[in-house]
Protein backbone atom coordinates (compact mmCIF):
# COMPACT_ATOMS: atom_id res chain seq x y z
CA UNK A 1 6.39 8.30 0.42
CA UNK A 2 4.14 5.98 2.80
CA UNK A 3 6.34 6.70 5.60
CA UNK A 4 6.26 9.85 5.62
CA UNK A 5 4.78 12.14 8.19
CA UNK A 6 2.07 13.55 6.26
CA UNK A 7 -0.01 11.82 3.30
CA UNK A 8 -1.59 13.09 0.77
CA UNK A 9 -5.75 13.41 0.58
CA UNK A 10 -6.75 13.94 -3.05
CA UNK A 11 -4.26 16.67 -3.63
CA UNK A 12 -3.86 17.94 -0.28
CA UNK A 13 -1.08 17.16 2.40
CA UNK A 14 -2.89 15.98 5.25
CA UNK A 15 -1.13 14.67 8.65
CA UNK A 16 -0.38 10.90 7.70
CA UNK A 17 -2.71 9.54 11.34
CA UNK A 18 -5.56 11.88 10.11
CA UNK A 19 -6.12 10.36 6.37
CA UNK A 20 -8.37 7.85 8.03
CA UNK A 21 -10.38 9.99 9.54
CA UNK A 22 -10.88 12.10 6.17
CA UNK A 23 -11.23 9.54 4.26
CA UNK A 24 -13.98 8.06 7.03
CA UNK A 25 -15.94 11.40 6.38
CA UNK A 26 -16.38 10.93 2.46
CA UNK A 27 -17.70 7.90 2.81
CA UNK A 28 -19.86 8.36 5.95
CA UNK A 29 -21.29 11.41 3.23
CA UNK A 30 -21.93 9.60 0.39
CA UNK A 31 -23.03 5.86 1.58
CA UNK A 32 -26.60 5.92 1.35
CA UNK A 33 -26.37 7.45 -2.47
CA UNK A 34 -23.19 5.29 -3.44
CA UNK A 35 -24.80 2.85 -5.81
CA UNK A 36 -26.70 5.73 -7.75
CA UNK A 37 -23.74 7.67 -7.95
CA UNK A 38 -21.29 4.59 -9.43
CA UNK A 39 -24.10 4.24 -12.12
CA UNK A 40 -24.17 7.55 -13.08
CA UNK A 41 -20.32 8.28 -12.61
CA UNK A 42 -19.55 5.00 -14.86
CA UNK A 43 -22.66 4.67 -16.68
CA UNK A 44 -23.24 1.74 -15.38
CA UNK A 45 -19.85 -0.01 -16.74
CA UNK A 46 -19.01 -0.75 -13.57
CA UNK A 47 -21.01 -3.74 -13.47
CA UNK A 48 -19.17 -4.64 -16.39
CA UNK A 49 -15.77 -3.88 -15.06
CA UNK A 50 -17.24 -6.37 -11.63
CA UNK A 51 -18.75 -9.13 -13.57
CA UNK A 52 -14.93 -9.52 -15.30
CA UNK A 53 -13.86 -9.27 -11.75
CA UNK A 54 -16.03 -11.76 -10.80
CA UNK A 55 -15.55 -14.30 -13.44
CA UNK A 56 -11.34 -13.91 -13.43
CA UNK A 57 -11.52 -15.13 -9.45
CA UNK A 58 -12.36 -18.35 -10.35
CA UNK A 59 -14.23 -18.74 -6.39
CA UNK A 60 -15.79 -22.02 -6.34
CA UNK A 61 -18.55 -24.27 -3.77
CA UNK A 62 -16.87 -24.22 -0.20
CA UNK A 63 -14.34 -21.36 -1.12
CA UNK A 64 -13.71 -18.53 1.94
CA UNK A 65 -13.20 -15.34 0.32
CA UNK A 66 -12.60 -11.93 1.87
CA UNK A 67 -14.34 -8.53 0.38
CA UNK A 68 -11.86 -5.63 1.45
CA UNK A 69 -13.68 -2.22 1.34
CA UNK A 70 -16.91 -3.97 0.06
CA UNK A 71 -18.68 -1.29 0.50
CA UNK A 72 -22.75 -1.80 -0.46
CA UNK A 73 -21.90 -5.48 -1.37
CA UNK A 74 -21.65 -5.80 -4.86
CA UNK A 75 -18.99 -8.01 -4.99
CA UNK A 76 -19.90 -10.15 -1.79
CA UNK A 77 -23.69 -10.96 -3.06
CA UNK A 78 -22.38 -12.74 -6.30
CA UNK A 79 -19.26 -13.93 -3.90
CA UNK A 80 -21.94 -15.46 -2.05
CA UNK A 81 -24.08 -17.61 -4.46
CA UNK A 82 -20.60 -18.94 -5.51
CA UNK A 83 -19.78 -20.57 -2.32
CA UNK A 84 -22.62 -21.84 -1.53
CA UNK A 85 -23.51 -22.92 2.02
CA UNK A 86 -20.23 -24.91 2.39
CA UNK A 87 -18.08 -21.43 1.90
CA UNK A 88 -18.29 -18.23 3.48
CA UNK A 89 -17.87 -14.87 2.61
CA UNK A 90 -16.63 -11.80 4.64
CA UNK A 91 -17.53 -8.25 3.50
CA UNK A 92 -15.10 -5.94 5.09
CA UNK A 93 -14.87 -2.25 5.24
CA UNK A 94 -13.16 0.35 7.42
CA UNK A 95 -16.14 2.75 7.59
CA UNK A 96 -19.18 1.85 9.14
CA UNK A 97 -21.92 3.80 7.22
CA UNK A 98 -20.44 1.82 4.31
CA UNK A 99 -21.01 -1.46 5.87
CA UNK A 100 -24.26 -0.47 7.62
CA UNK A 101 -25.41 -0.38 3.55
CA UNK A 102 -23.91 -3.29 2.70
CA UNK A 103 -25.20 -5.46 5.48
CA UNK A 104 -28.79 -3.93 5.02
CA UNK A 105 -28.54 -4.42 0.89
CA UNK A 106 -27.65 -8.29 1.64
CA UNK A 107 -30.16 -8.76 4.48
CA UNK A 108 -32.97 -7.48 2.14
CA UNK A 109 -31.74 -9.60 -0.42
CA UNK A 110 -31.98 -12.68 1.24
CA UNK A 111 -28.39 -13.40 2.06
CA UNK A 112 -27.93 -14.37 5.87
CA UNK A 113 -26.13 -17.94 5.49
CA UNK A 114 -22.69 -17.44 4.78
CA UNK A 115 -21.80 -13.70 4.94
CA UNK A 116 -20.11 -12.18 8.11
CA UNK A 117 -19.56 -8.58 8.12
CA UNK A 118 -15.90 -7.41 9.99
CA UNK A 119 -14.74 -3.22 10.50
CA UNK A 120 -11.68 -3.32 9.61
CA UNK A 121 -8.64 -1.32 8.38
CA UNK A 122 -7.26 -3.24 5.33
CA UNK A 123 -3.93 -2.35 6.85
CA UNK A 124 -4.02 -4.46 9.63
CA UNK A 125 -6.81 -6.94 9.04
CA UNK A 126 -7.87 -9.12 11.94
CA UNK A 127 -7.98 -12.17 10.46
CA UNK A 128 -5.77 -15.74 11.30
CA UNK A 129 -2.78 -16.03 8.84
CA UNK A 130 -3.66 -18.34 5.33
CA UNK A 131 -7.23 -17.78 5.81
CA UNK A 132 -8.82 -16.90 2.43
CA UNK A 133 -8.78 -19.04 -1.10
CA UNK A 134 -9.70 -15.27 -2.55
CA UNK A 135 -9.31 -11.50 -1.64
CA UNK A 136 -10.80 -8.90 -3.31
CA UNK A 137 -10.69 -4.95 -3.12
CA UNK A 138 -12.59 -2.82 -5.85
CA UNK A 139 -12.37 0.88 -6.16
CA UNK A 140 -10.53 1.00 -2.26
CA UNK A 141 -7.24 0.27 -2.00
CA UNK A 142 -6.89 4.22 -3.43
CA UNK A 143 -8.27 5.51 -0.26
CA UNK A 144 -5.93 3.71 1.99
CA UNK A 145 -2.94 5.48 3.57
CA UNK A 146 -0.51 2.87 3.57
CA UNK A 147 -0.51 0.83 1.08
CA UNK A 148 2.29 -1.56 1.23
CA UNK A 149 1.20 -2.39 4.47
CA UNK A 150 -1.95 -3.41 3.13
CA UNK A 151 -0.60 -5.40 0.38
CA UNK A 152 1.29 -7.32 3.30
CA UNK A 153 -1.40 -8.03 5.25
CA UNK A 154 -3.27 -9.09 2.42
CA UNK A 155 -0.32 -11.66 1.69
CA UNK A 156 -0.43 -12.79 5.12
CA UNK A 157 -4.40 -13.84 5.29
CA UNK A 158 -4.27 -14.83 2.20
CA UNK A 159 -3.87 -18.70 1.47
CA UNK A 160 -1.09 -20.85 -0.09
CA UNK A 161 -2.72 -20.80 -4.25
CA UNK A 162 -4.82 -18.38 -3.49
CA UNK A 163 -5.31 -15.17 -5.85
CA UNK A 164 -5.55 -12.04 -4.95
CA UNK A 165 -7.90 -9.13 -7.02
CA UNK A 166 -7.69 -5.50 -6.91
CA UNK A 167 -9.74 -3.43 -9.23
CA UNK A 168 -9.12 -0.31 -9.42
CA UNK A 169 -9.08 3.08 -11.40
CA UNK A 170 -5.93 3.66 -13.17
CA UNK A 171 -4.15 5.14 -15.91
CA UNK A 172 -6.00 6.10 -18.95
CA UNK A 173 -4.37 5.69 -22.51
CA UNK A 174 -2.79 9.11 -23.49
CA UNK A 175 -5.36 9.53 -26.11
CA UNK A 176 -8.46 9.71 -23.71
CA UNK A 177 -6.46 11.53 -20.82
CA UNK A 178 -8.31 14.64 -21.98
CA UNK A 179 -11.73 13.47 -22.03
CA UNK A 180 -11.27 12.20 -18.91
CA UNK A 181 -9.44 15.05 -17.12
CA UNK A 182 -12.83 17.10 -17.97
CA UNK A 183 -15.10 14.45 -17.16
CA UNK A 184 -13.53 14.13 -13.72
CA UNK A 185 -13.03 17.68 -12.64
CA UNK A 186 -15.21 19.65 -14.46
CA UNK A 187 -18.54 17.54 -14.72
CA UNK A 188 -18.50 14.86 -12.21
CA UNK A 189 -18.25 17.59 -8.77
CA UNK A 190 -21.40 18.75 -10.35
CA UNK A 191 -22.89 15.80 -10.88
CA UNK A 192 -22.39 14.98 -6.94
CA UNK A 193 -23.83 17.96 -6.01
CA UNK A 194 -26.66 17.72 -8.01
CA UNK A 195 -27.66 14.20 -7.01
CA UNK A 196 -26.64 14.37 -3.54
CA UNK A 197 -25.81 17.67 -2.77
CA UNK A 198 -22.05 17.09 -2.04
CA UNK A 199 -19.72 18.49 -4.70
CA UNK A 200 -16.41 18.29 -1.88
CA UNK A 201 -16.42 14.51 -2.03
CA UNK A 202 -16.77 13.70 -5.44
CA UNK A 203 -13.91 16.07 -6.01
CA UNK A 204 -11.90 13.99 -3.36
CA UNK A 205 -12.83 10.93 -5.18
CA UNK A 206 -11.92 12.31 -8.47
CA UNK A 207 -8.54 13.93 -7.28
CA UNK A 208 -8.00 10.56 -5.31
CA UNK A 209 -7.89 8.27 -8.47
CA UNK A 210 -5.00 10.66 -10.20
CA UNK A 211 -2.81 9.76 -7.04
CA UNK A 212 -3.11 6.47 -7.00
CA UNK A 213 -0.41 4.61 -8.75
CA UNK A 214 -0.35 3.62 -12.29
CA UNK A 215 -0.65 0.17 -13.59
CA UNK A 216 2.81 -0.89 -13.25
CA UNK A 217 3.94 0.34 -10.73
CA UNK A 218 0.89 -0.90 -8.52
CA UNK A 219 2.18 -4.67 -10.24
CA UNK A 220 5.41 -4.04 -8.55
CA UNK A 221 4.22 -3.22 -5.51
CA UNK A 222 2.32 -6.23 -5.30
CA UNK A 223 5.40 -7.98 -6.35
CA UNK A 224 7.19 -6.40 -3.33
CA UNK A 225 4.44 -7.52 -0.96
CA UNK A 226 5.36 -11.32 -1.50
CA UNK A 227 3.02 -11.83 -4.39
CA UNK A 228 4.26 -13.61 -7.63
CA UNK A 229 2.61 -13.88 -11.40
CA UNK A 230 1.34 -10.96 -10.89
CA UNK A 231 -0.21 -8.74 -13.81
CA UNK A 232 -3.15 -6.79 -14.84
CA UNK A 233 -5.72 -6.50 -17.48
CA UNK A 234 -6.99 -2.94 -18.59
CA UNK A 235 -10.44 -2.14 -18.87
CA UNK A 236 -12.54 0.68 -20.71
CA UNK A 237 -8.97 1.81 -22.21
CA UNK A 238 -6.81 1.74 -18.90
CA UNK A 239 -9.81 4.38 -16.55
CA UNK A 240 -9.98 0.59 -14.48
CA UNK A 241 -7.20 -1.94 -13.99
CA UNK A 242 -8.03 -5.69 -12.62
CA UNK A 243 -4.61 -6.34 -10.61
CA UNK A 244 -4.15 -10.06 -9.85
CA UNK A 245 -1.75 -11.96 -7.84
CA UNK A 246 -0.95 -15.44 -6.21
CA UNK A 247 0.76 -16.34 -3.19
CA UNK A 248 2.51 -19.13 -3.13
């Protein structure tokens, strides 16, 4: 389906080269209200749903870890009190409104040391092979056009023992489906457009989490990337998945 010449954009068929470029204008739309509108999309479980994140990388003093789609920073601030001024972290994002947030979020709260910030499509990232002990990517790797090829290059930066951590929405246990289906088309458009005036994106962002692939099968791709142990852990009843694999 990756390889084909057109992709899909929430449910639309869109031209497989100009996903970026959609994709690029969500973002660019809703950066300066993102962290507002994750607390009042999740109620604020997705600090929760981070923290676990967080806590199952096991990042240590002097680690190097890598941030894909880090977006305002959330990740790469605790990242960076981990590894102390012996490690380094780099927060990495394709769009540049995105990391324009993130760097300025950081800055302001006093983290300059050991944070580099990188543009960069998770596809192809320009980093040295075996460079990370960690890589994380929360709520992105949904957004990106190919993903194989981004599990790949993933593997390929990634170091020998090192883990790899996607969190991501996912597949809701049949029993909440419902709930959710209304929450997610019926309330949350309105909710972007009354907080930031932009009802088309949170409808993308919506529609984008129902194509992404389910738990398992987003294990086996992972698997088919070159990454072994690999499993997940469900969160608030399967809406978020914590993916996590090793290369070894």
């Amino acid at each position: 389906m990756e390889d084909k010449n057109t992709t899909h954009f929430g449910y639309k068929e869109v031209p497989t080269e100009d996903k970026v470029k959609h994709v690029a204008g969500v973002f660019h739309s809703v950066a300066s209200q993102y962290d507002l509108m994750n607390d009042l999309m999740s109620m604020g479980v997705h600090r929760l749903w981070k923290r676990f994140t967080i806590h199952t990388s096991n990042v240590r003093r002097g680690a190097k870890v890598l941030d894909i789609a880090g977006g305002t920073g959330d990740l790469a601030l605790k990242f960076s009190k981990l590894v102390g001024s012996t490690g380094q972290v780099i927060l990495a994002d394709i769009n540049a409104s995105m990391l324009n947030v993130g760097r300025d979020r950081l800055t302001d709260a006093g983290v300059t040391g050991n944070i580099n910030y990188v543009q960069a499509n998770a596809e192809d990232l320009p980093f040295p092979d075996n460079s990370f002990d960690c890589i994380t990517i929360a709520f992105g790797l949904r957004n990106v056009t190919n993903k194989g090829a981004a599990l790949r290059s993933m593997f390929r930066v990634l170091k020998p023992g090192g883990q790899l951590l996607i969190l991501e929405f996912s597949k809701p246990a049949q029993w909440l489906a419902p709930i959710y289906d209304t929450y997610s088309f019926k309330l949350l458009p309105k909710i972007g457009k009354m907080f930031s005036n932009d009802e088309d994106s949170y409808r993308y962002l919506a529609e984008s989490i129902r194509m992404h692939p389910d738990q398992e099968t987003m294990k086996n791709m992972m698997s088919d990337a070159g990454f072994e142990r690999c499993d997940y852990h469900n969160m608030s009843a399967g809406i978020v998945a914590l993916h996590h694999g090793y290369k070894f």
